[in-house]
N, C-alpha and C. Protein backbone atom coordinates (compact mmCIF):
# COMPACT_ATOMS: atom_id res chain seq x y z
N UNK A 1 3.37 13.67 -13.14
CA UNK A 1 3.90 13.23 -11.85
C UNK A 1 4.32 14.43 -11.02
N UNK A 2 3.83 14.52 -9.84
CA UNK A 2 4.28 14.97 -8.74
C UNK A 2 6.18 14.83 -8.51
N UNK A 3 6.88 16.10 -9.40
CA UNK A 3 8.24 15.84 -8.97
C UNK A 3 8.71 16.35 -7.63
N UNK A 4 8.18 16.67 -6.73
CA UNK A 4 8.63 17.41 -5.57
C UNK A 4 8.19 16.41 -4.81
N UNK A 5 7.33 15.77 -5.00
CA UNK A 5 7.02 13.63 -4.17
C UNK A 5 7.61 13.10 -4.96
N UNK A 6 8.31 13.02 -5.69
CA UNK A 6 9.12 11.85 -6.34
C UNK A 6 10.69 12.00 -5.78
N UNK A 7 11.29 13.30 -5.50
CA UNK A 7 12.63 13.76 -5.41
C UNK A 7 12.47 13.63 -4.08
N UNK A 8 11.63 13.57 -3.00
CA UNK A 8 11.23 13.60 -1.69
C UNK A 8 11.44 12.22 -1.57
N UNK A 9 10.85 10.89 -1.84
CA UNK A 9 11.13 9.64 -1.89
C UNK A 9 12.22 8.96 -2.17
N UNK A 10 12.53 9.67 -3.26
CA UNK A 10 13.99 9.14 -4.25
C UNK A 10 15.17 9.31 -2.80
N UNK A 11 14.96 10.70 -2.37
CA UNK A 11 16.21 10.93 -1.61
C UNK A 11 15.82 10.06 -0.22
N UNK A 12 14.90 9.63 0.38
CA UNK A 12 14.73 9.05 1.40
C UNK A 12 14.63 7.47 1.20
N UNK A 13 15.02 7.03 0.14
CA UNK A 13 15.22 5.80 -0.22
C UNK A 13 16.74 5.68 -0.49
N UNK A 14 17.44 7.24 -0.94
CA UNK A 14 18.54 6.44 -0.86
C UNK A 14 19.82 6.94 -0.43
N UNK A 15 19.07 7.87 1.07
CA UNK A 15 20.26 8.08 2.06
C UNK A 15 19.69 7.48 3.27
N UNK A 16 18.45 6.85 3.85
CA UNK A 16 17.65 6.08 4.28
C UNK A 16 17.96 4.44 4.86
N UNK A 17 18.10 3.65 5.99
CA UNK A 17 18.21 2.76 5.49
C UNK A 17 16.95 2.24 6.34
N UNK A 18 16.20 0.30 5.99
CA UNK A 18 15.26 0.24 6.31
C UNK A 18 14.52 0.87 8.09
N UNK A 19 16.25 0.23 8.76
CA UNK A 19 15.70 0.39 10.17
C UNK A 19 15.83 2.31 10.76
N UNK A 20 16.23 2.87 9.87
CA UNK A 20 16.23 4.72 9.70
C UNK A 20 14.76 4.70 9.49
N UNK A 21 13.52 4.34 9.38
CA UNK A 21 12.36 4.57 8.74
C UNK A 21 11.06 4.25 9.65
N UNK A 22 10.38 4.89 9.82
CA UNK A 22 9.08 4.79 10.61
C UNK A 22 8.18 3.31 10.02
N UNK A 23 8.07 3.19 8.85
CA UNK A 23 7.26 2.46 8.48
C UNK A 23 7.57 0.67 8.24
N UNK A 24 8.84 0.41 8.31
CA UNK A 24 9.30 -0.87 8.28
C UNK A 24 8.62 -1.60 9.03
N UNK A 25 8.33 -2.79 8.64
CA UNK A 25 7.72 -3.80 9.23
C UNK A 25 8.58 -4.88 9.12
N UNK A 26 8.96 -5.91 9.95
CA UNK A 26 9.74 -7.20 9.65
C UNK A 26 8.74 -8.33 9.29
N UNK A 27 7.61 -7.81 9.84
CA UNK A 27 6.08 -9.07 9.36
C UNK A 27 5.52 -8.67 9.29
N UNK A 28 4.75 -8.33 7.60
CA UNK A 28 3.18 -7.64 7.83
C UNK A 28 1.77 -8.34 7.77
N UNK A 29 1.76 -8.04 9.39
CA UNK A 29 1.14 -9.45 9.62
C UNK A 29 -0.79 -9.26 9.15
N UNK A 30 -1.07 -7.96 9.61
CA UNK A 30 -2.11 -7.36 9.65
C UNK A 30 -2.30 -7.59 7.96
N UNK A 31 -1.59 -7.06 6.84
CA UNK A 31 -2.07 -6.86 5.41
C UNK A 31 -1.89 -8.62 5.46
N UNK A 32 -1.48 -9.69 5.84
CA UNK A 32 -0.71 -11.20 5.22
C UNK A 32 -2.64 -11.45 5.74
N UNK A 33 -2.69 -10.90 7.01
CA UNK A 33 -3.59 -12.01 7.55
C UNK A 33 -4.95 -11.39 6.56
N UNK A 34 -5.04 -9.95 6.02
CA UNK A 34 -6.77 -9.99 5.18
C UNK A 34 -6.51 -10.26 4.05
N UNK A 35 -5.21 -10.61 3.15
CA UNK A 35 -5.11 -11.40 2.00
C UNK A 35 -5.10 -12.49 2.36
N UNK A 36 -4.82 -13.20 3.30
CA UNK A 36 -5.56 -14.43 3.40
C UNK A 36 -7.16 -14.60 3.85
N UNK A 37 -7.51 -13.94 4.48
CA UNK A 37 -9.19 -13.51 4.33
C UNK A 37 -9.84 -13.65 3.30
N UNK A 38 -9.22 -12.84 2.46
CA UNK A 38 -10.19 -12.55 0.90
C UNK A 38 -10.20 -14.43 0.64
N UNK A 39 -9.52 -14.96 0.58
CA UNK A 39 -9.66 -15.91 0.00
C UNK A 39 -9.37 -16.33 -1.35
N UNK A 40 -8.11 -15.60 -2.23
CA UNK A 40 -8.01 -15.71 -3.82
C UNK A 40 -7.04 -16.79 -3.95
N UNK A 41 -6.91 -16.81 -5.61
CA UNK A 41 -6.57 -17.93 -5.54
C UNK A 41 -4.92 -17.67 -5.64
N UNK A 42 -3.69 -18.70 -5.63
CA UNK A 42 -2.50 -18.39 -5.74
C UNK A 42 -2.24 -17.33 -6.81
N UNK A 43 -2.74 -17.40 -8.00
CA UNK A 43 -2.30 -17.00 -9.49
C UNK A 43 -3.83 -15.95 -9.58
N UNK A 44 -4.22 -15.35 -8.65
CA UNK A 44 -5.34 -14.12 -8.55
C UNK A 44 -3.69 -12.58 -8.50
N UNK A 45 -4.49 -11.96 -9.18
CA UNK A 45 -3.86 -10.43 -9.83
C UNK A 45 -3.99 -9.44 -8.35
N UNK A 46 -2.68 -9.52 -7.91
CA UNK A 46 -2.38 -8.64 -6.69
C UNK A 46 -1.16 -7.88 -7.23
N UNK A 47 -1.62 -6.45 -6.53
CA UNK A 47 -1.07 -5.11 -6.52
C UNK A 47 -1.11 -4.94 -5.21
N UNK A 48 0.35 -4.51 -5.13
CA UNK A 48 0.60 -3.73 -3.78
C UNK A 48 1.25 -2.36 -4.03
N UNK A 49 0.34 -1.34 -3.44
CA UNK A 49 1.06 -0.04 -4.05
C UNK A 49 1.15 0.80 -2.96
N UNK A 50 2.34 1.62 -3.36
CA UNK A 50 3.23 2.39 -2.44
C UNK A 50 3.96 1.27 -1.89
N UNK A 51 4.49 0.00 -2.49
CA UNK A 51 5.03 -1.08 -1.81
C UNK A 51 6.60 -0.89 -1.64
N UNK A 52 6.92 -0.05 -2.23
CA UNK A 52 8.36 0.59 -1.97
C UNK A 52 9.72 -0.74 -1.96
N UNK A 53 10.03 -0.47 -0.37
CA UNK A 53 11.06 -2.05 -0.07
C UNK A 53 9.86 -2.94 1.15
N UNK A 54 9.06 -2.56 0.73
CA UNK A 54 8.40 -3.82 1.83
C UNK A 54 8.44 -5.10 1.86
N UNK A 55 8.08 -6.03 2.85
CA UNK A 55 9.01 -6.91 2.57
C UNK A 55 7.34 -7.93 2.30
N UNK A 56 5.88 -7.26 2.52
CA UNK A 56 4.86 -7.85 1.99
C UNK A 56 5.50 -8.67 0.77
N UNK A 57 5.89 -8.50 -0.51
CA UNK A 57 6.23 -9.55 -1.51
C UNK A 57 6.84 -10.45 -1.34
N UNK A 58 7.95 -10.38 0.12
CA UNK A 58 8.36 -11.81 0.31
C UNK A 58 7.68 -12.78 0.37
N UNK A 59 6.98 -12.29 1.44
CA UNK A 59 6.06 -13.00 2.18
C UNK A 59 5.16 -13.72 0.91
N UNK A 60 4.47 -12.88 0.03
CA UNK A 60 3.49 -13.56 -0.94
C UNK A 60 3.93 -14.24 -1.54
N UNK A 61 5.28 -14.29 -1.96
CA UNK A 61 5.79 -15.01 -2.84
C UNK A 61 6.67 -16.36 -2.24
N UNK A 62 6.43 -16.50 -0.97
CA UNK A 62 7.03 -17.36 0.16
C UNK A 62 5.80 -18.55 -0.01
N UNK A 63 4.73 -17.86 -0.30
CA UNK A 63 2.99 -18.47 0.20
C UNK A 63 2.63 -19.04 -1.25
N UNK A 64 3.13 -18.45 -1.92
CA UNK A 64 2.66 -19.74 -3.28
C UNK A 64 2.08 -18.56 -4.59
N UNK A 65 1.95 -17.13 -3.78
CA UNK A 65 1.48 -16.03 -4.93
C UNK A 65 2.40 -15.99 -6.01
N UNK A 66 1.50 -15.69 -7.69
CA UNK A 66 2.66 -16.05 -8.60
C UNK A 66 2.51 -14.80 -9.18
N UNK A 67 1.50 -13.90 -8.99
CA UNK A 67 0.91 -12.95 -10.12
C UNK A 67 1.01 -11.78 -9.08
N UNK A 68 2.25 -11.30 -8.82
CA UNK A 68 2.05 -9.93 -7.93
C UNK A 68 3.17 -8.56 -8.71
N UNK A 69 2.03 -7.79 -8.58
CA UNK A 69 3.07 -6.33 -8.84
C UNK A 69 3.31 -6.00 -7.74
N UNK A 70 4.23 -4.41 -7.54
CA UNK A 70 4.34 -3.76 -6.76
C UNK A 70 4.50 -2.63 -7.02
N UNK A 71 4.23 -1.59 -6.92
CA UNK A 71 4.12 -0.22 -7.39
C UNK A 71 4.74 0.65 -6.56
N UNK A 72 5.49 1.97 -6.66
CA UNK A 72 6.02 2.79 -6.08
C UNK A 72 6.55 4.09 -6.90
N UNK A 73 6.69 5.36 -6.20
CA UNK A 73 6.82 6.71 -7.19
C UNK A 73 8.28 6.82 -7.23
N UNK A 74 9.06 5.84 -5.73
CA UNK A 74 10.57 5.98 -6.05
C UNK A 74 11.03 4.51 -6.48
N UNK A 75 11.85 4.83 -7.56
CA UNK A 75 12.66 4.10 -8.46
C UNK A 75 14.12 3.33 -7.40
N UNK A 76 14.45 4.38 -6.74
CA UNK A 76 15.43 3.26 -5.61
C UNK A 76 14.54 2.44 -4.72
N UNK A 77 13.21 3.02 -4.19
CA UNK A 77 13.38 1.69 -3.63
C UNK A 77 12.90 0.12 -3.90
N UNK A 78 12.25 0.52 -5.22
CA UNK A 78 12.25 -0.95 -5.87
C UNK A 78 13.14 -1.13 -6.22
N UNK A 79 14.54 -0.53 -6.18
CA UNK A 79 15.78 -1.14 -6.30
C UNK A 79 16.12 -1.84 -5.29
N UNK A 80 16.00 -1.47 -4.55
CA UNK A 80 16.16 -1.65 -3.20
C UNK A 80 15.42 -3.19 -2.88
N UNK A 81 14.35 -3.45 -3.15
CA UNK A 81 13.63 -4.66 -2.77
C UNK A 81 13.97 -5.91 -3.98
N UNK A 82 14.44 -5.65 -5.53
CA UNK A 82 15.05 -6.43 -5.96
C UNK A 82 16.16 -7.15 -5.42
N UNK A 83 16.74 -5.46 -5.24
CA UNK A 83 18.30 -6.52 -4.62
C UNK A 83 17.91 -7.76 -3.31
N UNK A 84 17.10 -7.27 -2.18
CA UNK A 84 17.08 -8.07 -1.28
C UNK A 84 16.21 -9.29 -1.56
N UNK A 85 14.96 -9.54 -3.09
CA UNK A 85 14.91 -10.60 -3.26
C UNK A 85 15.97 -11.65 -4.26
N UNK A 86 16.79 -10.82 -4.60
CA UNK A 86 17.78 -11.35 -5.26
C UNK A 86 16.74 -12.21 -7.12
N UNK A 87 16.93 -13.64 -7.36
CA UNK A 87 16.68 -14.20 -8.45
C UNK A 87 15.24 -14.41 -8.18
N UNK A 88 14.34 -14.11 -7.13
CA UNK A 88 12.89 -13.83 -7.16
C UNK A 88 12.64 -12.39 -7.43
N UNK A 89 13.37 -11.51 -7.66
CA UNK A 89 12.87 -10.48 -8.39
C UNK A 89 11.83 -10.90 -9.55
N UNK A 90 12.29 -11.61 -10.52
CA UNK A 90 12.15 -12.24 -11.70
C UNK A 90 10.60 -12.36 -11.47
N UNK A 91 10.58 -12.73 -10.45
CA UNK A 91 8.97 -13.22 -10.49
C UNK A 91 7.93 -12.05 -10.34
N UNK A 92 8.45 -10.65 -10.30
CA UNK A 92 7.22 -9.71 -9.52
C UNK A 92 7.69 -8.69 -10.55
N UNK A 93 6.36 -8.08 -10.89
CA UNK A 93 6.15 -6.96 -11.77
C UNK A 93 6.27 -5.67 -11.06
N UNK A 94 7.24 -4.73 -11.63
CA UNK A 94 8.06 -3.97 -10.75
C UNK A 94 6.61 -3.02 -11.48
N UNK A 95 6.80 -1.76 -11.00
CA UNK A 95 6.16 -0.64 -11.32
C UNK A 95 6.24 0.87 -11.12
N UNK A 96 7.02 1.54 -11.49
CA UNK A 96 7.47 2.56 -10.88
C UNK A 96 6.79 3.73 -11.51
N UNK A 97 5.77 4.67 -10.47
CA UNK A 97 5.39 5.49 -10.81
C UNK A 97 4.08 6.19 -9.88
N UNK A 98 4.29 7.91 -9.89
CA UNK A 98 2.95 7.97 -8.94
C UNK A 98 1.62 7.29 -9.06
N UNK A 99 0.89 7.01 -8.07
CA UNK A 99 -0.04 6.07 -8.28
C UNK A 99 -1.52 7.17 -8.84
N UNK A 100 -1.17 8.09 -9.13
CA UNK A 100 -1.82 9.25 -9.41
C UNK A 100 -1.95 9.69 -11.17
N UNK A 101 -1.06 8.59 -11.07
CA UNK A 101 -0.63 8.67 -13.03
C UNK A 101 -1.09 7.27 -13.59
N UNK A 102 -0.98 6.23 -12.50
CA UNK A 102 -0.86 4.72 -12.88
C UNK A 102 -2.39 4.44 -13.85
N UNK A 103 -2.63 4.00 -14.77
CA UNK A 103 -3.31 3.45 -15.48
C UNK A 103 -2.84 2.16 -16.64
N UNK A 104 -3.28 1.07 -15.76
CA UNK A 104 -3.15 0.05 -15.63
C UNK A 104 -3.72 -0.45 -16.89
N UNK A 105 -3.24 -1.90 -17.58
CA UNK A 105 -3.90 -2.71 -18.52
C UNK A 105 -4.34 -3.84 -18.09
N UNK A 106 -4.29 -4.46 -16.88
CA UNK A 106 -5.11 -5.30 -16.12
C UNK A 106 -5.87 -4.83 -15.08
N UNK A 107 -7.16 -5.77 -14.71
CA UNK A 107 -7.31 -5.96 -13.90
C UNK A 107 -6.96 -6.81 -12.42
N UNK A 108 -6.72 -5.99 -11.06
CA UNK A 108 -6.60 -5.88 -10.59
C UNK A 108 -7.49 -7.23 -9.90
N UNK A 109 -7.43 -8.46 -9.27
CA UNK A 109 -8.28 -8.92 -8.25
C UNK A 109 -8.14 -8.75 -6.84
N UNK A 110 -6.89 -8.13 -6.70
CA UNK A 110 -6.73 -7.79 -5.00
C UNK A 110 -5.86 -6.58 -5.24
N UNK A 111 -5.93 -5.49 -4.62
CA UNK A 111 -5.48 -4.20 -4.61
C UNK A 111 -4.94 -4.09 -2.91
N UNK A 112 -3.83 -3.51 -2.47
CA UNK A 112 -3.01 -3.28 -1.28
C UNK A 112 -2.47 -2.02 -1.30
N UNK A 113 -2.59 -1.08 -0.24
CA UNK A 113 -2.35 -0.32 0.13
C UNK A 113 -1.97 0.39 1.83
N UNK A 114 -0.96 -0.09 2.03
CA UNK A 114 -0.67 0.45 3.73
C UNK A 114 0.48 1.80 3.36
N UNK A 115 0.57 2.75 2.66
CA UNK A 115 1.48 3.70 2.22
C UNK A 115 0.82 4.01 1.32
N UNK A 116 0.20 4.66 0.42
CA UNK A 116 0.28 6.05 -0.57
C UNK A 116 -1.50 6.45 -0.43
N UNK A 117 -2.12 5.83 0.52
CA UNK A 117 -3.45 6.62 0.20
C UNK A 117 -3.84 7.57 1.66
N UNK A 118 -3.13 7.39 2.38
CA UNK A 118 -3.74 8.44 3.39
C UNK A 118 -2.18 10.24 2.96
N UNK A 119 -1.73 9.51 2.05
CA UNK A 119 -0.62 10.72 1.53
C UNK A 119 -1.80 11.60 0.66
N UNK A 120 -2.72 11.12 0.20
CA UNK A 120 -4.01 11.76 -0.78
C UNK A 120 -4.26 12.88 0.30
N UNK A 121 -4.09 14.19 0.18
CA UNK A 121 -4.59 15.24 1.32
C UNK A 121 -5.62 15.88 0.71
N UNK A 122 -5.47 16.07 -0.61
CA UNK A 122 -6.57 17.22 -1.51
C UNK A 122 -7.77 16.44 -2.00
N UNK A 123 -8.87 17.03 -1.66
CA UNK A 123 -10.27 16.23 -2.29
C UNK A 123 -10.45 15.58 -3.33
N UNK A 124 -9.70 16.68 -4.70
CA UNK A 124 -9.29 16.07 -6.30
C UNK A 124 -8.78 14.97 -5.95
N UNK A 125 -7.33 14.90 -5.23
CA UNK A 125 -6.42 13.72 -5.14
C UNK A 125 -7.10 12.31 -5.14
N UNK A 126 -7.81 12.53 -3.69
CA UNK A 126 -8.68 11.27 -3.26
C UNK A 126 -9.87 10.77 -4.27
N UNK A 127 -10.29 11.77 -4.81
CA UNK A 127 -11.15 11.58 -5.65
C UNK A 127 -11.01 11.08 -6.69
N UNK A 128 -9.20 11.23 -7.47
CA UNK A 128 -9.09 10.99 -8.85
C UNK A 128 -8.30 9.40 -8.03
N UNK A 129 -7.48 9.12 -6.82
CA UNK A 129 -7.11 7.64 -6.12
C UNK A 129 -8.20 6.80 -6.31
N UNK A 130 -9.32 7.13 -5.73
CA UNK A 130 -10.58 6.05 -5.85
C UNK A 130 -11.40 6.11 -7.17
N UNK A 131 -11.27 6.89 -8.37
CA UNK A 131 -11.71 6.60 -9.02
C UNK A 131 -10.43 5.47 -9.96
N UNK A 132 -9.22 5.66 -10.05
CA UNK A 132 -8.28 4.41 -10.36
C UNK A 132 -8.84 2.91 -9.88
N UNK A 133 -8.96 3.33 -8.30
CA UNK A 133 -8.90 1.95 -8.25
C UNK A 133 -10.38 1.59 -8.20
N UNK A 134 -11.48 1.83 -8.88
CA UNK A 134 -12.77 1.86 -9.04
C UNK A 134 -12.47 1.04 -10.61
N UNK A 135 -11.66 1.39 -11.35
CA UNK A 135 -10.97 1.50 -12.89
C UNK A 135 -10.15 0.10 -13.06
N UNK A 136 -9.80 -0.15 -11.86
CA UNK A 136 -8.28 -1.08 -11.60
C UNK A 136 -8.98 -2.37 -11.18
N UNK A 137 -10.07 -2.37 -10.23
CA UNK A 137 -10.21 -3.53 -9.25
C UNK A 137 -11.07 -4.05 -9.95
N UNK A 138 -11.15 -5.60 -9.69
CA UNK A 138 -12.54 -6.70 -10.08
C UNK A 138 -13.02 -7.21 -8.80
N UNK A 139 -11.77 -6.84 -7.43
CA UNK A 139 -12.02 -7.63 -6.29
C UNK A 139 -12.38 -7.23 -5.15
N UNK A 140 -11.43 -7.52 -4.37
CA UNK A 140 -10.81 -6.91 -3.48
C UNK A 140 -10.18 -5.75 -3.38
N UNK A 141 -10.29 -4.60 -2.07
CA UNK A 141 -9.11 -3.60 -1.84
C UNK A 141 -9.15 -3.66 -0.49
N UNK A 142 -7.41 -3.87 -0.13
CA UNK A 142 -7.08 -3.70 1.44
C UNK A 142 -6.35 -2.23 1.51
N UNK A 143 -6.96 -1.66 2.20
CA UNK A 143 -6.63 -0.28 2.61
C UNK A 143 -5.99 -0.08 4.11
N UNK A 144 -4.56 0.76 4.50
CA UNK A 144 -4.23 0.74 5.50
C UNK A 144 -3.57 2.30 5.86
N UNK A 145 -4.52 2.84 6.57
CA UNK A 145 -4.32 4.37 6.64
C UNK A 145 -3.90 4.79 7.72
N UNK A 146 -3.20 5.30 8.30
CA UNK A 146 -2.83 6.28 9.52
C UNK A 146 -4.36 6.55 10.26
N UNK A 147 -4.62 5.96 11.62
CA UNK A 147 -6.04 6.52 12.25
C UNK A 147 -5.64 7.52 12.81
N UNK A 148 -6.93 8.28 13.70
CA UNK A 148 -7.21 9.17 14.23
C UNK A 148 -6.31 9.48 15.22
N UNK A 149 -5.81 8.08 15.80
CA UNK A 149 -4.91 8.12 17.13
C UNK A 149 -3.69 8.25 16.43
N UNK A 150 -3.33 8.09 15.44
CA UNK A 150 -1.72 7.92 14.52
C UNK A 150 -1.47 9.23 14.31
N UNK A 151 0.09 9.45 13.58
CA UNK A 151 0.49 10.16 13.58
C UNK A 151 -0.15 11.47 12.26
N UNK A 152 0.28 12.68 12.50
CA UNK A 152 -0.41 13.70 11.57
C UNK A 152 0.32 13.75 9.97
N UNK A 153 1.57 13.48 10.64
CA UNK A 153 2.91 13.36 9.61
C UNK A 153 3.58 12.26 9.49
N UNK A 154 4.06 11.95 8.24
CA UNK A 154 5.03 11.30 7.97
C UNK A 154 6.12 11.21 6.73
N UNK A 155 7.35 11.22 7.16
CA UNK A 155 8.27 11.42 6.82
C UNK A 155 8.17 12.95 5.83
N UNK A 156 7.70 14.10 7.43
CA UNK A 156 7.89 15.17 7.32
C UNK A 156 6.96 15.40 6.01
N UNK A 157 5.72 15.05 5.68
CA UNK A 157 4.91 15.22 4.83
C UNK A 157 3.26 14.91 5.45
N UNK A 158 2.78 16.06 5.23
CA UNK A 158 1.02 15.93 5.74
C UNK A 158 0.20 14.32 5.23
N UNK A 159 -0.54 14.25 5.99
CA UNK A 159 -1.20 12.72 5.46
C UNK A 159 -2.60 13.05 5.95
N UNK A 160 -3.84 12.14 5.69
CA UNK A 160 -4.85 12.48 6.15
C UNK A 160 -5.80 11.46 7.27
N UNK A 161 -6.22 11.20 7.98
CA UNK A 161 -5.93 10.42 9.01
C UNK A 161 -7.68 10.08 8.75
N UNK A 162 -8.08 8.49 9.22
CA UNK A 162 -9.22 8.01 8.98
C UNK A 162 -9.84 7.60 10.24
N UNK A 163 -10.72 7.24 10.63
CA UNK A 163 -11.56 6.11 11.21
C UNK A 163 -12.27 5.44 10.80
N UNK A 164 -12.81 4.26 10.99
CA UNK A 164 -13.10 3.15 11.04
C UNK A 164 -14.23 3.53 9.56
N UNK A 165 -15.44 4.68 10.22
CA UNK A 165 -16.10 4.88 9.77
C UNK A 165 -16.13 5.72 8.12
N UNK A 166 -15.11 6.46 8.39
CA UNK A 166 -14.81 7.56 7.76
C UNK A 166 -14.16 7.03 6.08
N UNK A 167 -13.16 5.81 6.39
CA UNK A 167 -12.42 5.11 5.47
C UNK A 167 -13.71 4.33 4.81
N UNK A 168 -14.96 3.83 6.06
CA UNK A 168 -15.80 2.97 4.97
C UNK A 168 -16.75 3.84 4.04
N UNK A 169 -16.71 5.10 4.80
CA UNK A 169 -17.78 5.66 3.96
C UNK A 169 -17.36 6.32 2.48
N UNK A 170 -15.81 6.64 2.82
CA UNK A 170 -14.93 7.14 1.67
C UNK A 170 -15.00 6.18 0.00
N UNK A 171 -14.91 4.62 0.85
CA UNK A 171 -15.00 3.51 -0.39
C UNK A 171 -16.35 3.08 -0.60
N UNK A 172 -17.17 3.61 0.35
CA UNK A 172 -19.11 2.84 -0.43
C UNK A 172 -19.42 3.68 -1.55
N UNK A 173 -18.60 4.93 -1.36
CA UNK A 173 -18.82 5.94 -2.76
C UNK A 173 -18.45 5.57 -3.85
N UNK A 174 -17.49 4.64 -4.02
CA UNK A 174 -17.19 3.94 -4.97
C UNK A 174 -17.92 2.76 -5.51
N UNK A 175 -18.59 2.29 -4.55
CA UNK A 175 -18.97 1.08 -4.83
C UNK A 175 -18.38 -0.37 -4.02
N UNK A 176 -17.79 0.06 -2.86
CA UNK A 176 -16.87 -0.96 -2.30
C UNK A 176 -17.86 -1.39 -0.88
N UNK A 177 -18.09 -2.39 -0.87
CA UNK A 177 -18.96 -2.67 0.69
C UNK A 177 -17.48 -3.28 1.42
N UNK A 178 -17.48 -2.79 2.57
CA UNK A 178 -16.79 -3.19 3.63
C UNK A 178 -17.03 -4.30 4.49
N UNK A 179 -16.00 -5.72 4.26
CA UNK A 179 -16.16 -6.41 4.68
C UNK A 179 -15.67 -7.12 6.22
N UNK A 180 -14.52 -6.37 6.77
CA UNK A 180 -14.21 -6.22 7.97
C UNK A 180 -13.00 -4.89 8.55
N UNK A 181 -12.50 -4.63 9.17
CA UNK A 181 -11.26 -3.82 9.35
C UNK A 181 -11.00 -3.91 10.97
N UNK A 182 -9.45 -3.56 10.82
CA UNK A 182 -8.85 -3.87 12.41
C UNK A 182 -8.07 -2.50 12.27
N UNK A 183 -7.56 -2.39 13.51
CA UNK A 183 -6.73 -1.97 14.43
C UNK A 183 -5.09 -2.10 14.85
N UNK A 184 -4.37 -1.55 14.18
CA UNK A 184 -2.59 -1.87 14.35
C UNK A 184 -2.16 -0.89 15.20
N UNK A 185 -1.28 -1.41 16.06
CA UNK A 185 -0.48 -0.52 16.84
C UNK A 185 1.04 -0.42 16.09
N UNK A 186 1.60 -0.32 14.68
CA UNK A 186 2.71 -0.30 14.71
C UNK A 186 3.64 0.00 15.59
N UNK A 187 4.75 -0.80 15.71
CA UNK A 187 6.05 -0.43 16.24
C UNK A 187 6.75 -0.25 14.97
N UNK A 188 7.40 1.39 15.49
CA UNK A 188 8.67 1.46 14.57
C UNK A 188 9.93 0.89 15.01
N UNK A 189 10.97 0.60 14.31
CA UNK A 189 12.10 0.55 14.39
C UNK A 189 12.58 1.54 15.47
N UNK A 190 12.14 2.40 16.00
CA UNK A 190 12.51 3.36 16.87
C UNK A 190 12.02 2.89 17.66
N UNK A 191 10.95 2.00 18.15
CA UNK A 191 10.18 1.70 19.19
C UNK A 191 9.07 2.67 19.69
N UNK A 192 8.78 3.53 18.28
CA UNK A 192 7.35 4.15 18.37
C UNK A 192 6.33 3.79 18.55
N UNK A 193 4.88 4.50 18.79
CA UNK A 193 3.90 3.24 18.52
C UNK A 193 3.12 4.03 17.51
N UNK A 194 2.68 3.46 16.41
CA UNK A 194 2.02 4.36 15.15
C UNK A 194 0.70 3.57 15.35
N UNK A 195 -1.19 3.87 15.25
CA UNK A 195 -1.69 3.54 15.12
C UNK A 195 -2.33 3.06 13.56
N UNK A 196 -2.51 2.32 12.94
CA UNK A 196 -2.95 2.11 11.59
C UNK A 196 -4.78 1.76 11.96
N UNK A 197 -5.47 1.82 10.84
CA UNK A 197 -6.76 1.49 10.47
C UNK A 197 -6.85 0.52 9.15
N UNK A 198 -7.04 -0.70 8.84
CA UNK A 198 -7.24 -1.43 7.97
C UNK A 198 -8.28 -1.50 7.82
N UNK A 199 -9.31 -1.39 6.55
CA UNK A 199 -10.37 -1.85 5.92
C UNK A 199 -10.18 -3.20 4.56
N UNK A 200 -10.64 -4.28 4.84
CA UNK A 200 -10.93 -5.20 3.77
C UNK A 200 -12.34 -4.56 2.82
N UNK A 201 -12.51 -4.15 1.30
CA UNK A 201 -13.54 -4.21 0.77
C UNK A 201 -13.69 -5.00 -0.27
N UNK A 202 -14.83 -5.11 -0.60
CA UNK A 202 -15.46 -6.32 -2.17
C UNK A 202 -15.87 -5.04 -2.89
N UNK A 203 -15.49 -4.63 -4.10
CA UNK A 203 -16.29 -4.04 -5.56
C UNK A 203 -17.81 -4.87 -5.31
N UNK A 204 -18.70 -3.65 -5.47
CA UNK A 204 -19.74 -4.49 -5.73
C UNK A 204 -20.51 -4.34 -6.87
């Protein structure tokens, strides 16, 4: 594990609070609406990683999802998202650890990502990310990266920025055909505007 990204997270999770943070969402409406796309079933094997305190697991677990992890390299802030689901914690498979280390004993039918893959800057990195989830998936992967128009940085750390094209051609190397992708204008909590790039893909 990356301890200089782990001590970097740890501390911004927990002198941090949600509305202090660029990336908060109060509805994620963009990742809710292509997991409902894919079409799986309630009790289909979803991972959301880099899911930190997002509040995506409410939501899934609001909708009838029974089988969801969530993955993250800092340990507060899946503290952090227990506490605020309180006795539905119970229901979600916590996971704490770089996603760079993660090797999984299931498969994966829907894979989520709007946080830890455009943090991949080094060729190895990206290379050893998509071969995991090449390793991980049976299904689906929703990918949500910082575009071209978005920001270079975040939270004072380099990221690598996609287009439309660039993100699909990154996952056909894997084996992933691209089945649609949109366009987010995040608003931060600051009243920024962050551009995102979403790709839906199928393993093929």
């Amino acid at each position: 594990m990356d301890n200089h990204q782990k001590d970097h997270w740890e501390n911004i999770y927990t002198t941090k609070q949600p509305r202090e943070v660029s990336w908060t969402q109060d509805v994620p409406s963009i990742s809710l609406e292509l997991i409902r796309n894919a079409g799986i079933s309630k009790d289909a094997k979803i991972i959301d990683v880099g899911g930190g305190d997002s509040k995506l697991v409410d939501f899934l677990l609001n909708e009838g999802y029974t089988n969801i992890s969530v993955l993250d390299i800092s340990e507060a802030a899946i503290l952090r998202a227990k506490e605020r689901l309180g006795n539905d914690a119970q229901k979600v498979n916590w996971i704490v650890t770089d996603i760079l280390n993660f090797s999984p004993s299931v498969k994966y039918d829907l894979w989520h990502d709007r946080a830890a893959f455009h943090f991949q800057t080094k060729p190895e990195n990206i290379e050893k990310y998509l071969e995991i989830v090449k390793t991980s998936v049976n299904g689906i992967v929703i990918v949500g990266t910082f575009s071209v128009d978005g920001p270079k940085k975040c939270s004072g750390l380099e990221i690598k920025q996609y287009d439309k094209n660039l993100l699909q051609e990154t996952f056909k190397r894997k084996g992933f055909a691209c089945l649609e992708c949109k366009r987010e204008n995040h608003v931060t909590p600051m009243q920024g505007i962050q551009n995102f790039i979403f790709c839906r893909f199928l393993k093929q």
